[in-house]
Protein backbone atom coordinates (compact mmCIF):
# COMPACT_ATOMS: atom_id res chain seq x y z
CA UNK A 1 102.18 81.43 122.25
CA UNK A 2 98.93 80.42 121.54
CA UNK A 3 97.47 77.24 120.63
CA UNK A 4 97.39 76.41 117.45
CA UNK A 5 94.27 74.44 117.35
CA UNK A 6 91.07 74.59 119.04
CA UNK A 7 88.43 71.83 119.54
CA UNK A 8 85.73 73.16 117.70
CA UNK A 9 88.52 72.81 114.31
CA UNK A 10 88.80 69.04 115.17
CA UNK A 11 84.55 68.71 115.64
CA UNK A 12 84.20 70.62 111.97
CA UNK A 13 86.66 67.94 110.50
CA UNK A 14 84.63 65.40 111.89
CA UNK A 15 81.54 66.64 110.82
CA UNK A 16 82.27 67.97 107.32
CA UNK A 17 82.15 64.85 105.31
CA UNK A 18 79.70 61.97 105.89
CA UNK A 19 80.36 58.52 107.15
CA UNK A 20 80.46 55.56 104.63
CA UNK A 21 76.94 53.22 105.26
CA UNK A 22 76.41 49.79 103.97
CA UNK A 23 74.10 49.40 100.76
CA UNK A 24 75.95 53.08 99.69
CA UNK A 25 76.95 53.49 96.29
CA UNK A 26 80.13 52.55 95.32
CA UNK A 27 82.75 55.50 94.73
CA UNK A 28 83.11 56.92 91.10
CA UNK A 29 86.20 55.90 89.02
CA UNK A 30 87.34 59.55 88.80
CA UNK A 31 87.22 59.87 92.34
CA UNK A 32 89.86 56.72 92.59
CA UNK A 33 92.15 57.73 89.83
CA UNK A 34 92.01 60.87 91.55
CA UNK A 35 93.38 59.47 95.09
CA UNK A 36 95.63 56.88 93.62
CA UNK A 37 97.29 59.88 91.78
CA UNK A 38 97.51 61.46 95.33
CA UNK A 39 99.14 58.31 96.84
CA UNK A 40 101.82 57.99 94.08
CA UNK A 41 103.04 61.84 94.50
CA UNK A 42 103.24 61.05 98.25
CA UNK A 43 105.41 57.89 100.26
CA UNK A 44 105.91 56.88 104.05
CA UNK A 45 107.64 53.49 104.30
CA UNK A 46 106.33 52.87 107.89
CA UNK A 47 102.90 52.95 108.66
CA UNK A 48 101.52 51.66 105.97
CA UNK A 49 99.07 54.27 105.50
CA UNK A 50 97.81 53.41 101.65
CA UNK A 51 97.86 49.71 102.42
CA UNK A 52 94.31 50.19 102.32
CA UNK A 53 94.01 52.13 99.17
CA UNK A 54 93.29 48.69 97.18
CA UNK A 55 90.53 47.56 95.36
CA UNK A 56 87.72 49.86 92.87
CA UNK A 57 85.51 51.56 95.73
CA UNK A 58 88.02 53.96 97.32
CA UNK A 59 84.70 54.47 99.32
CA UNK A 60 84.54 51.25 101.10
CA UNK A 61 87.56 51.39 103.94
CA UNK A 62 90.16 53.53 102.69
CA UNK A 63 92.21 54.90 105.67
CA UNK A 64 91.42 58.51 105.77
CA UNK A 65 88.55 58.97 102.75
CA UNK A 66 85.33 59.76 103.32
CA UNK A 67 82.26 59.96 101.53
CA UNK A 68 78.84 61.23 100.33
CA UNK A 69 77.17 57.71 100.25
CA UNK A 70 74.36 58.45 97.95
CA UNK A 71 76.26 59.78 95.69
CA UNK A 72 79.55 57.67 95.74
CA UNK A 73 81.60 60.65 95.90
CA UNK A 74 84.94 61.87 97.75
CA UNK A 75 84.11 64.40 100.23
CA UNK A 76 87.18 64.20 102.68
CA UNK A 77 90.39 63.48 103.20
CA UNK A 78 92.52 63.03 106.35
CA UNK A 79 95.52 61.91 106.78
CA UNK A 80 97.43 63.46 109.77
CA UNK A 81 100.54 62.49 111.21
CA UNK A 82 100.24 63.35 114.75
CA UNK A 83 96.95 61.51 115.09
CA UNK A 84 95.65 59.57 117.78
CA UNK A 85 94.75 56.63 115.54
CA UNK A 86 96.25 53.60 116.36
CA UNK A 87 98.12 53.16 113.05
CA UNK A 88 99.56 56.54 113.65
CA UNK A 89 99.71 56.47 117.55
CA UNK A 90 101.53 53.26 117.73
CA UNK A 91 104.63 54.05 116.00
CA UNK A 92 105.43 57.10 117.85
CA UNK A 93 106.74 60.15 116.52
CA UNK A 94 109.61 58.79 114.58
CA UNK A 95 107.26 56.63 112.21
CA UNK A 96 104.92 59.34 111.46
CA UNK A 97 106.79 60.88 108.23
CA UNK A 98 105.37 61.39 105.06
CA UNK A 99 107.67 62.06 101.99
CA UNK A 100 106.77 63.91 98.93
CA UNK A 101 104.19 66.32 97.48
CA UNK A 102 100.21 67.43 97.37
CA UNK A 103 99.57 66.19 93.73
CA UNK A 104 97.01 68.86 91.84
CA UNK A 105 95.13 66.03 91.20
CA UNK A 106 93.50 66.56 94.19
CA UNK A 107 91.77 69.00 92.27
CA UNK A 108 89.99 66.55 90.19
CA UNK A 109 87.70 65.62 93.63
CA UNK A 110 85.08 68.23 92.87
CA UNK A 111 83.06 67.33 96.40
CA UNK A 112 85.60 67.89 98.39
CA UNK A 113 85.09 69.91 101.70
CA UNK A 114 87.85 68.57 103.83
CA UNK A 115 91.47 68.55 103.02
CA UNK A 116 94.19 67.55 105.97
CA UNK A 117 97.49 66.31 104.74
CA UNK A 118 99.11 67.45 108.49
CA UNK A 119 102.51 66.96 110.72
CA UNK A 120 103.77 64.96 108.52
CA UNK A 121 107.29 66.81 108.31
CA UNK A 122 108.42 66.16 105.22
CA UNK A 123 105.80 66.92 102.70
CA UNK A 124 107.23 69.85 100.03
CA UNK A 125 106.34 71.75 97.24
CA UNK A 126 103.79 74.62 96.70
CA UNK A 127 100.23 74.25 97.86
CA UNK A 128 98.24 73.55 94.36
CA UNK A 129 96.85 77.06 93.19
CA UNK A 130 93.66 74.87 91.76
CA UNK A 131 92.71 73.85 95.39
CA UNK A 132 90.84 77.19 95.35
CA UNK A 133 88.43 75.83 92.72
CA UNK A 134 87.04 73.07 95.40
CA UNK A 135 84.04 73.57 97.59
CA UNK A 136 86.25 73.13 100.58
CA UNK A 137 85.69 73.93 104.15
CA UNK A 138 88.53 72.94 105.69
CA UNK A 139 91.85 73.16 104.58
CA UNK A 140 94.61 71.86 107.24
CA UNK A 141 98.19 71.42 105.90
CA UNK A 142 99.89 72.42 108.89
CA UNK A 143 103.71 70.96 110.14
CA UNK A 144 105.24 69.87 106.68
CA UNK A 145 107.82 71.55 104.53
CA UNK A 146 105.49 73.41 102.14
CA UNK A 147 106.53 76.33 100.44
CA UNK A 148 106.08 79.33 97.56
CA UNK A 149 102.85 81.31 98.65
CA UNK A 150 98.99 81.28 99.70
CA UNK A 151 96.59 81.37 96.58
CA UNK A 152 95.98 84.66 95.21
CA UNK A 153 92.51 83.91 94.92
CA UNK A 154 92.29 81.67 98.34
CA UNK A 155 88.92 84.22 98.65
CA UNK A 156 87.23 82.01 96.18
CA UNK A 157 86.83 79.18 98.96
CA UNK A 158 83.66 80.68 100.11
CA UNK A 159 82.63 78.03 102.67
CA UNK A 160 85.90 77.87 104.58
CA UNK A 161 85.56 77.50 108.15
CA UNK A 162 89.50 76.45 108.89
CA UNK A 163 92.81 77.72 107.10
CA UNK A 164 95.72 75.97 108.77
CA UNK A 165 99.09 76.33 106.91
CA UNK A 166 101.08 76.86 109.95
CA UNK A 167 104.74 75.18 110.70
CA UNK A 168 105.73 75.41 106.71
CA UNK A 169 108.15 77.48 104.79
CA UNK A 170 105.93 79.36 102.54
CA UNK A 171 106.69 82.97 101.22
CA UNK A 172 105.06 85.97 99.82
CA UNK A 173 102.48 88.07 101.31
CA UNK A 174 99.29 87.53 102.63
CA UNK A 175 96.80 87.64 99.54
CA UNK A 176 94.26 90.23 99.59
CA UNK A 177 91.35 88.02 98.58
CA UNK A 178 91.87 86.44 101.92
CA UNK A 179 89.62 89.13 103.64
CA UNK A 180 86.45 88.01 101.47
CA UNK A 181 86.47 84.48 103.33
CA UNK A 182 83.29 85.61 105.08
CA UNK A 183 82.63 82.17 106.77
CA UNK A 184 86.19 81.83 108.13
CA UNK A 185 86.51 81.00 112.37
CA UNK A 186 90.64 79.82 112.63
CA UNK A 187 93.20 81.11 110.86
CA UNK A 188 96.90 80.21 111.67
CA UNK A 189 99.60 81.27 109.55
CA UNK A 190 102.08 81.10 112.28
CA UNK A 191 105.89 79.62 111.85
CA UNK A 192 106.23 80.34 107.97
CA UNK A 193 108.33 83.11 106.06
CA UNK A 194 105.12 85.30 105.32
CA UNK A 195 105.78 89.05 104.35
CA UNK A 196 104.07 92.00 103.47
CA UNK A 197 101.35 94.14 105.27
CA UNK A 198 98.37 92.58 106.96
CA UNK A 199 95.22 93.52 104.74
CA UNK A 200 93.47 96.73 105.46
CA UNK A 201 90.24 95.63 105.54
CA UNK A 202 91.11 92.51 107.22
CA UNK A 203 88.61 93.49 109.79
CA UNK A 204 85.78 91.92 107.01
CA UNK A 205 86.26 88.58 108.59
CA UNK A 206 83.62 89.26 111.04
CA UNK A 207 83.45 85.10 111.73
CA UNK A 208 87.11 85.14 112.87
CA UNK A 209 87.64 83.59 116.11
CA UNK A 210 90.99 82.91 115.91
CA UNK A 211 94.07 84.56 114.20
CA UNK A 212 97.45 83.14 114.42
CA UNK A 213 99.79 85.23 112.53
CA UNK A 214 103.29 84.47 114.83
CA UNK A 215 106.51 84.03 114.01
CA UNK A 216 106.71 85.24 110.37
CA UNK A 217 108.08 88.42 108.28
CA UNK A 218 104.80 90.43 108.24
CA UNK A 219 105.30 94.26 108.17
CA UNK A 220 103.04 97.16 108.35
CA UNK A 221 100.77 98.59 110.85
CA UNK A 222 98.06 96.51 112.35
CA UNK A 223 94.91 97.73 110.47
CA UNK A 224 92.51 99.24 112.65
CA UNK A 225 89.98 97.56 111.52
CA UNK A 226 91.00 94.34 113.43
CA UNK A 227 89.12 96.03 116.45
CA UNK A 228 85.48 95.69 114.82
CA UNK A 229 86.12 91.68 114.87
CA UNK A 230 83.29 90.91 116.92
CA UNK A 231 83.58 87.50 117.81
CA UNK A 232 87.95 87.50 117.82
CA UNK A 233 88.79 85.49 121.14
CA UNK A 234 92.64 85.38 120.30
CA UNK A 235 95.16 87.55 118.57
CA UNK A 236 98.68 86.47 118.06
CA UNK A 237 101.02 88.71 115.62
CA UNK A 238 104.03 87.69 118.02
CA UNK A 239 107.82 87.81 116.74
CA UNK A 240 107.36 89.92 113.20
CA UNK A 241 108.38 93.50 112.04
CA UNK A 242 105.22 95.02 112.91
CA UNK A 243 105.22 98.68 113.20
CA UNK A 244 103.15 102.04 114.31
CA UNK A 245 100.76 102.25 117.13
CA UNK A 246 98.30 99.91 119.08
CA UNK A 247 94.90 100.55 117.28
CA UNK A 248 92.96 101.54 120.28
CA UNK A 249 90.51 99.87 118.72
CA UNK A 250 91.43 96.91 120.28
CA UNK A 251 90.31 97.76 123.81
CA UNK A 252 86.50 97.45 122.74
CA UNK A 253 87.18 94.01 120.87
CA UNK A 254 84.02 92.54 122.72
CA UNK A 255 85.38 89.00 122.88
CA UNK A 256 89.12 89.36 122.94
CA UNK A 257 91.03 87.13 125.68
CA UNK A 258 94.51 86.89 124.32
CA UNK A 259 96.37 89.36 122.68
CA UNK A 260 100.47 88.58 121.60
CA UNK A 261 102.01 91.65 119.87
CA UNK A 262 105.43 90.98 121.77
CA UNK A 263 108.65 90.86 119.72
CA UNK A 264 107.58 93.31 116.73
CA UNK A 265 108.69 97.23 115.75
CA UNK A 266 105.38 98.31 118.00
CA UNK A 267 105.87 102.36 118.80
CA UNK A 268 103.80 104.95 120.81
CA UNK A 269 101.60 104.19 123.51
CA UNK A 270 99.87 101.76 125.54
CA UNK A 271 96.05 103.10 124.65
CA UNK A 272 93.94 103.00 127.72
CA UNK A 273 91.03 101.33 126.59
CA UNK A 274 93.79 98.38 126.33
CA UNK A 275 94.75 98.25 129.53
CA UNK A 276 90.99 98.98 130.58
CA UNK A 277 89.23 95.64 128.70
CA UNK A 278 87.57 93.26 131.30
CA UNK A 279 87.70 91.02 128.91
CA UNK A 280 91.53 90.64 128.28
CA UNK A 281 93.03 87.92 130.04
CA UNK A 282 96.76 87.46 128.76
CA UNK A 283 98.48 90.58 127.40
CA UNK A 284 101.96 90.58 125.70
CA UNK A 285 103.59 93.93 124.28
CA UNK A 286 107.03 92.66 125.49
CA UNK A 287 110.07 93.80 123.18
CA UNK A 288 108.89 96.48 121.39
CA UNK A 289 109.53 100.45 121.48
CA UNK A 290 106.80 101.24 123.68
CA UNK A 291 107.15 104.53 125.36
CA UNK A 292 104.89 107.05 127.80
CA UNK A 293 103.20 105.87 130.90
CA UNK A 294 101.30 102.46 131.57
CA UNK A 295 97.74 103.74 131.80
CA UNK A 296 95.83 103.71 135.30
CA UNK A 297 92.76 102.21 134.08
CA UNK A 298 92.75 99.13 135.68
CA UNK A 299 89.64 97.76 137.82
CA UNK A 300 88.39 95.34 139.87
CA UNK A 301 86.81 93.51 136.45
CA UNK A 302 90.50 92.96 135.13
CA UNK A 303 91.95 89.58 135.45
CA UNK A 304 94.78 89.14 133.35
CA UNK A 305 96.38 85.60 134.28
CA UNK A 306 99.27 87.18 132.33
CA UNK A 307 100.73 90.57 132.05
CA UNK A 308 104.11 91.08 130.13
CA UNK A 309 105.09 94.68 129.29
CA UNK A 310 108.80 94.10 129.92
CA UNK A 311 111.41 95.59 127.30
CA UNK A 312 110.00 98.90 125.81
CA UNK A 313 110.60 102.12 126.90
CA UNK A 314 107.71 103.01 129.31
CA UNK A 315 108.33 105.88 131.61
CA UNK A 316 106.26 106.90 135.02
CA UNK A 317 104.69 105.22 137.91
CA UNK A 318 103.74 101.23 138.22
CA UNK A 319 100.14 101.65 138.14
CA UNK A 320 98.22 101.91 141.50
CA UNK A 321 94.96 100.47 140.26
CA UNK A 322 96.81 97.26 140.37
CA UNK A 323 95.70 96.57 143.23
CA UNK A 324 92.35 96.82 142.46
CA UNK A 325 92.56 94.16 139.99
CA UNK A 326 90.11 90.38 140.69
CA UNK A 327 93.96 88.59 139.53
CA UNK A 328 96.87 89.41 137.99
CA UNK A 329 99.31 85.94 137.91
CA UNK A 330 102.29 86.82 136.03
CA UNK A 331 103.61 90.06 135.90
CA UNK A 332 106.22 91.59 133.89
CA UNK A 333 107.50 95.18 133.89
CA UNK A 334 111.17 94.73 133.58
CA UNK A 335 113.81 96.89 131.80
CA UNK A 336 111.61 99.52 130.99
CA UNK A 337 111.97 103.11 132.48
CA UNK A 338 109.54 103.01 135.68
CA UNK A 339 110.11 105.00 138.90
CA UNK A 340 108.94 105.93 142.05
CA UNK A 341 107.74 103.46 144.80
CA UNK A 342 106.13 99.79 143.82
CA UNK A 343 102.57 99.75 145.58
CA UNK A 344 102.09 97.11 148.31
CA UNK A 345 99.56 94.99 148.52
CA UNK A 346 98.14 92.63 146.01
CA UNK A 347 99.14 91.62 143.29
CA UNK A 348 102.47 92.99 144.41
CA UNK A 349 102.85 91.31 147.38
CA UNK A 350 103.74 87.97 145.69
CA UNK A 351 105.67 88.81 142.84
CA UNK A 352 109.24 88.44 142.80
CA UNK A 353 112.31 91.12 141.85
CA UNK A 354 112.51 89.79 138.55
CA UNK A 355 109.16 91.04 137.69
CA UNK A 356 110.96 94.82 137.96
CA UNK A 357 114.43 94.43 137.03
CA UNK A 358 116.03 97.29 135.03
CA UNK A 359 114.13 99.87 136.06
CA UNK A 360 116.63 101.88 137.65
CA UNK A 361 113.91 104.25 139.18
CA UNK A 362 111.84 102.10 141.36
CA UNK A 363 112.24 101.08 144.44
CA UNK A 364 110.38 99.15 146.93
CA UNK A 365 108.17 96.14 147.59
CA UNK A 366 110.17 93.47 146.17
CA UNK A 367 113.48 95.53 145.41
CA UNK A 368 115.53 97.43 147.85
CA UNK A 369 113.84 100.12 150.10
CA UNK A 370 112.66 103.32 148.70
């Protein structure tokens, strides 16, 4: 599947809060009740993690709390248990658990724009419905135990660039609001119990770069509108109960370089323009009901560095224009419903038997003689 994170995420996080100066004003007292209220919902035995959170100026060196220093205010908090910070980084993966819950009074810290409480593993509960009242823009609570649902009104976080929640348990659907995040770039949902359709007019998040929907309960057809993303590089809505037909749509995505519909409920064709995109590098329909012919509308601008159609029920020839293809690395057409002869030449010329198993109509190349 796709990665979960990018580096651009990690250079917002960075950026979003500012760094703590000497001569700064010291942090407000609301600020620290605020945090110490957060420490005492939350334990790890190991790390030592809030042995810094001592003192009155929970500006001045706590691990993982930034600052506004003119203002003496909380702006971010980070605390992430697959980190490469020594404190975390030392211990190796068996020290890096975190016990506990995300106290709503985190909601008291009305400057804050960054929010990570990640990997930890063992952090529970529900994800406080208030954090939707906070200017923040970036929320990152991926790899714990979280669970209920998403906000019904997450759309009130206007300035969110990130929305990380992956690796959790949490249920219900995804809230409509969601689609008026207008200043949202990576969104991964991926790994939870997550129902329900996908928002029609999900195509509104025109700043979406990234959407990471994988390994979840999401039913529906995938909204057409998805296609009019202009700047979505990677689609993964891998391993759900997705249904209907491939918006065709999705062949004119300008940007689109991964696309992982594999494991779903995915019926009719293969649409053309698809197949057709020189923009499309890794391409994953595998194990869904997929039926009629694999379009011939590749060219010598495709490079896909992976092509998995295997385990649907497509019918007719394996596609001559293959071989007109710049690259095509992996190739998968098994157990599907192809005849005739395999062409020769490239890309077929290195690809093993495996990559046309069960078809019991071709013949050729790699298989036995025609």
């Amino acid at each position: 599947m796709a990665p979960r994170l990018l580096p651009f995420v990690l250079l917002v996080a960075a950026t979003a809060s500012t760094v703590w100066a000497e001569g700064s004003v010291k942090c407000s007292e609301s600020d620290r009740d605020a945090l110490l209220a957060i420490r005492s919902a939350l334990s790890e035995s190991h790390l030592g993690i809030f042995s810094s959170w001592t003192g009155d100026d929970c500006c001045s060196d706590w691990y993982g709390v930034s600052c506004d220093p003119s203002a003496g205010r909380v702006t971010g908090i980070s605390l992430r248990g697959e980190s490469p910070d020594p404190i975390v980084a030392n211990a190796g993966r068996a020290g890096a658990l975190m016990y506990g819950r995300i106290s709503p009074e985190v909601c008291r810290l009305d400057r804050l724009t960054t929010l990570i409480i990640a990997d930890w593993k063992h952090i529970s509960g529900p994800i406080p419905p208030c954090l939707t009242s906070l200017p923040l823009r970036i929320l990152d609570l991926v790899g714990n135990r979280l669970s209920g649902p998403i906000p019904d009104d997450i759309g009130n976080l206007a300035h969110l660039t990130v929305l990380n929640v992956a690796d959790n348990h949490l249920s219900g659907t995804i809230p409509a609001s969601l689609s008026s995040l207008s200043s949202l770039m990576h969104l991964d949902l991926s790994n939870n119990q997550i129902s329900g359709a996908i928002p029609s007019d999900f195509g509104n998040l025109g700043m979406l770069s990234r959407v990471l929907l994988a390994r979840n309960r999401i039913s529906g057809g995938i909204p057409s509108s998805v296609g009019s993303m202009s700047r979505l590089a990677d689609l993964d809505l891998a391993e759900n109960r997705i249904s209907g037909k491939i918006p065709a749509s999705l062949g004119s995505s300008p940007v689109l370089s991964s696309l992982y519909l594999g494991s779903n409920r995915l019926s009719g064709g293969i649409p053309s323009a698809l197949v057709a995109s020189q923009g499309l590098g890794i391409l994953n329909l595998s194990r869904n009901i997929i039926e009629g012919e694999i379009p011939d509308s590749f060219s010598s601008g495709s490079y896909y560095t992976s092509l998995d159609l295997s385990y649907n029920q497509l019918s007719g020839a394996v596609p001559k224009t293959l071989e007109s293809a710049a690259y095509v690395g992996h190739l998968d057409l098994s157990n599907n419903k192809l005849n005739g002869a395999i062409p020769s030449g490239s890309p077929f010329d290195h690809l093993e038997a495996a990559s046309f198993a069960g078809n019991s109509g071709l013949c050729g190349g790699p298989l036995p003689a025609c």
